[in-house]
Protein backbone atom coordinates (compact mmCIF):
# COMPACT_ATOMS: atom_id res chain seq x y z
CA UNK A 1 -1.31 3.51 -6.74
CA UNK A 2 -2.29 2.44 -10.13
CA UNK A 3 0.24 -0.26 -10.29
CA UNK A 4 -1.42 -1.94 -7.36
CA UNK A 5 -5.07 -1.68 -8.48
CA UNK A 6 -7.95 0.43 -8.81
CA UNK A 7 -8.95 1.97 -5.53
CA UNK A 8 -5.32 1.48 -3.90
CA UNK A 9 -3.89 4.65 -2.10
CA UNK A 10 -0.87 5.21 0.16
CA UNK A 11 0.19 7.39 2.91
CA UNK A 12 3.39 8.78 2.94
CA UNK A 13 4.76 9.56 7.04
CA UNK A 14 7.81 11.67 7.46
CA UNK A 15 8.59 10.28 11.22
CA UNK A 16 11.53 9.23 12.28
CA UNK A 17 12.38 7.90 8.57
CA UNK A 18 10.26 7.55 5.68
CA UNK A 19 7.07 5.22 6.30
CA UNK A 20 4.80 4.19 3.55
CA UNK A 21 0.74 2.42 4.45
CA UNK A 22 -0.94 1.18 1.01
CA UNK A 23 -4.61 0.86 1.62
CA UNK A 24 -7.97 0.12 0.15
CA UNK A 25 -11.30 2.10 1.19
CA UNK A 26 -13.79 -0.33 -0.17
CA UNK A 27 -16.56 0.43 1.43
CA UNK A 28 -17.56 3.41 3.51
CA UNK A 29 -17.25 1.04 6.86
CA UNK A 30 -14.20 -0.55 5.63
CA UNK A 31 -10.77 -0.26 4.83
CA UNK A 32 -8.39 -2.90 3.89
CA UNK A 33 -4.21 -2.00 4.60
CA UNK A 34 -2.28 -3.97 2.12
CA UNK A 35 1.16 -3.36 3.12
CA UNK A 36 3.13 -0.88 5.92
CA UNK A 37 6.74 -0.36 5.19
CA UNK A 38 9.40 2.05 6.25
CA UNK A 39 11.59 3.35 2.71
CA UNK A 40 15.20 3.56 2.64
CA UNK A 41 15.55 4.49 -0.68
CA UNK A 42 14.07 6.86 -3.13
CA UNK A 43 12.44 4.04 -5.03
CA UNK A 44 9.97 1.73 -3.97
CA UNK A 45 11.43 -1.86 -3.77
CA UNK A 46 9.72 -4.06 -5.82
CA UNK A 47 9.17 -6.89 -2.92
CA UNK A 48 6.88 -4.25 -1.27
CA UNK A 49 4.81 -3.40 -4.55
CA UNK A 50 4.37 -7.45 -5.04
CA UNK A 51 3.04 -8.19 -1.80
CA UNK A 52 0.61 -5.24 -1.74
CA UNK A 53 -0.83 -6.50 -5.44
CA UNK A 54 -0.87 -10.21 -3.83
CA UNK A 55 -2.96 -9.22 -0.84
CA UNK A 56 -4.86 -6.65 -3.10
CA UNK A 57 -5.83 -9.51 -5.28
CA UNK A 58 -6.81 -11.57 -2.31
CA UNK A 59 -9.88 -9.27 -1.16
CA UNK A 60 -10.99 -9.87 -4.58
CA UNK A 61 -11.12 -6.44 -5.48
């Protein structure tokens, strides 16, 4: 997830719907979830992509 920031990864779930979880491992002990969301579309909605830089952004990574 480039457009988030370096180190930023997501899950994709196919359960009941389409889920996404955009995370950050920063540390072995540690990971950080930025955003959970469930998709209704094919593309991701730029709200979601927003919020996940803004909270990236605030665990100064």
């Amino acid at each position: 997830m480039l457009n988030i920031g370096a180190g930023a990864y997501e899950i994709r779930l196919h359960i009941k719907g389409e889920w996404r979880i955009i995370y950050v491992a920063k540390m072995a002990d540690v990971i950080y979830v930025l955003h959970a969301f469930q998709k209704k579309t094919q593309k991701t909605r730029r709200e979601d992509i927003e919020l996940a830089i803004r909270r990236f952004r605030q665990i100064g990574h």
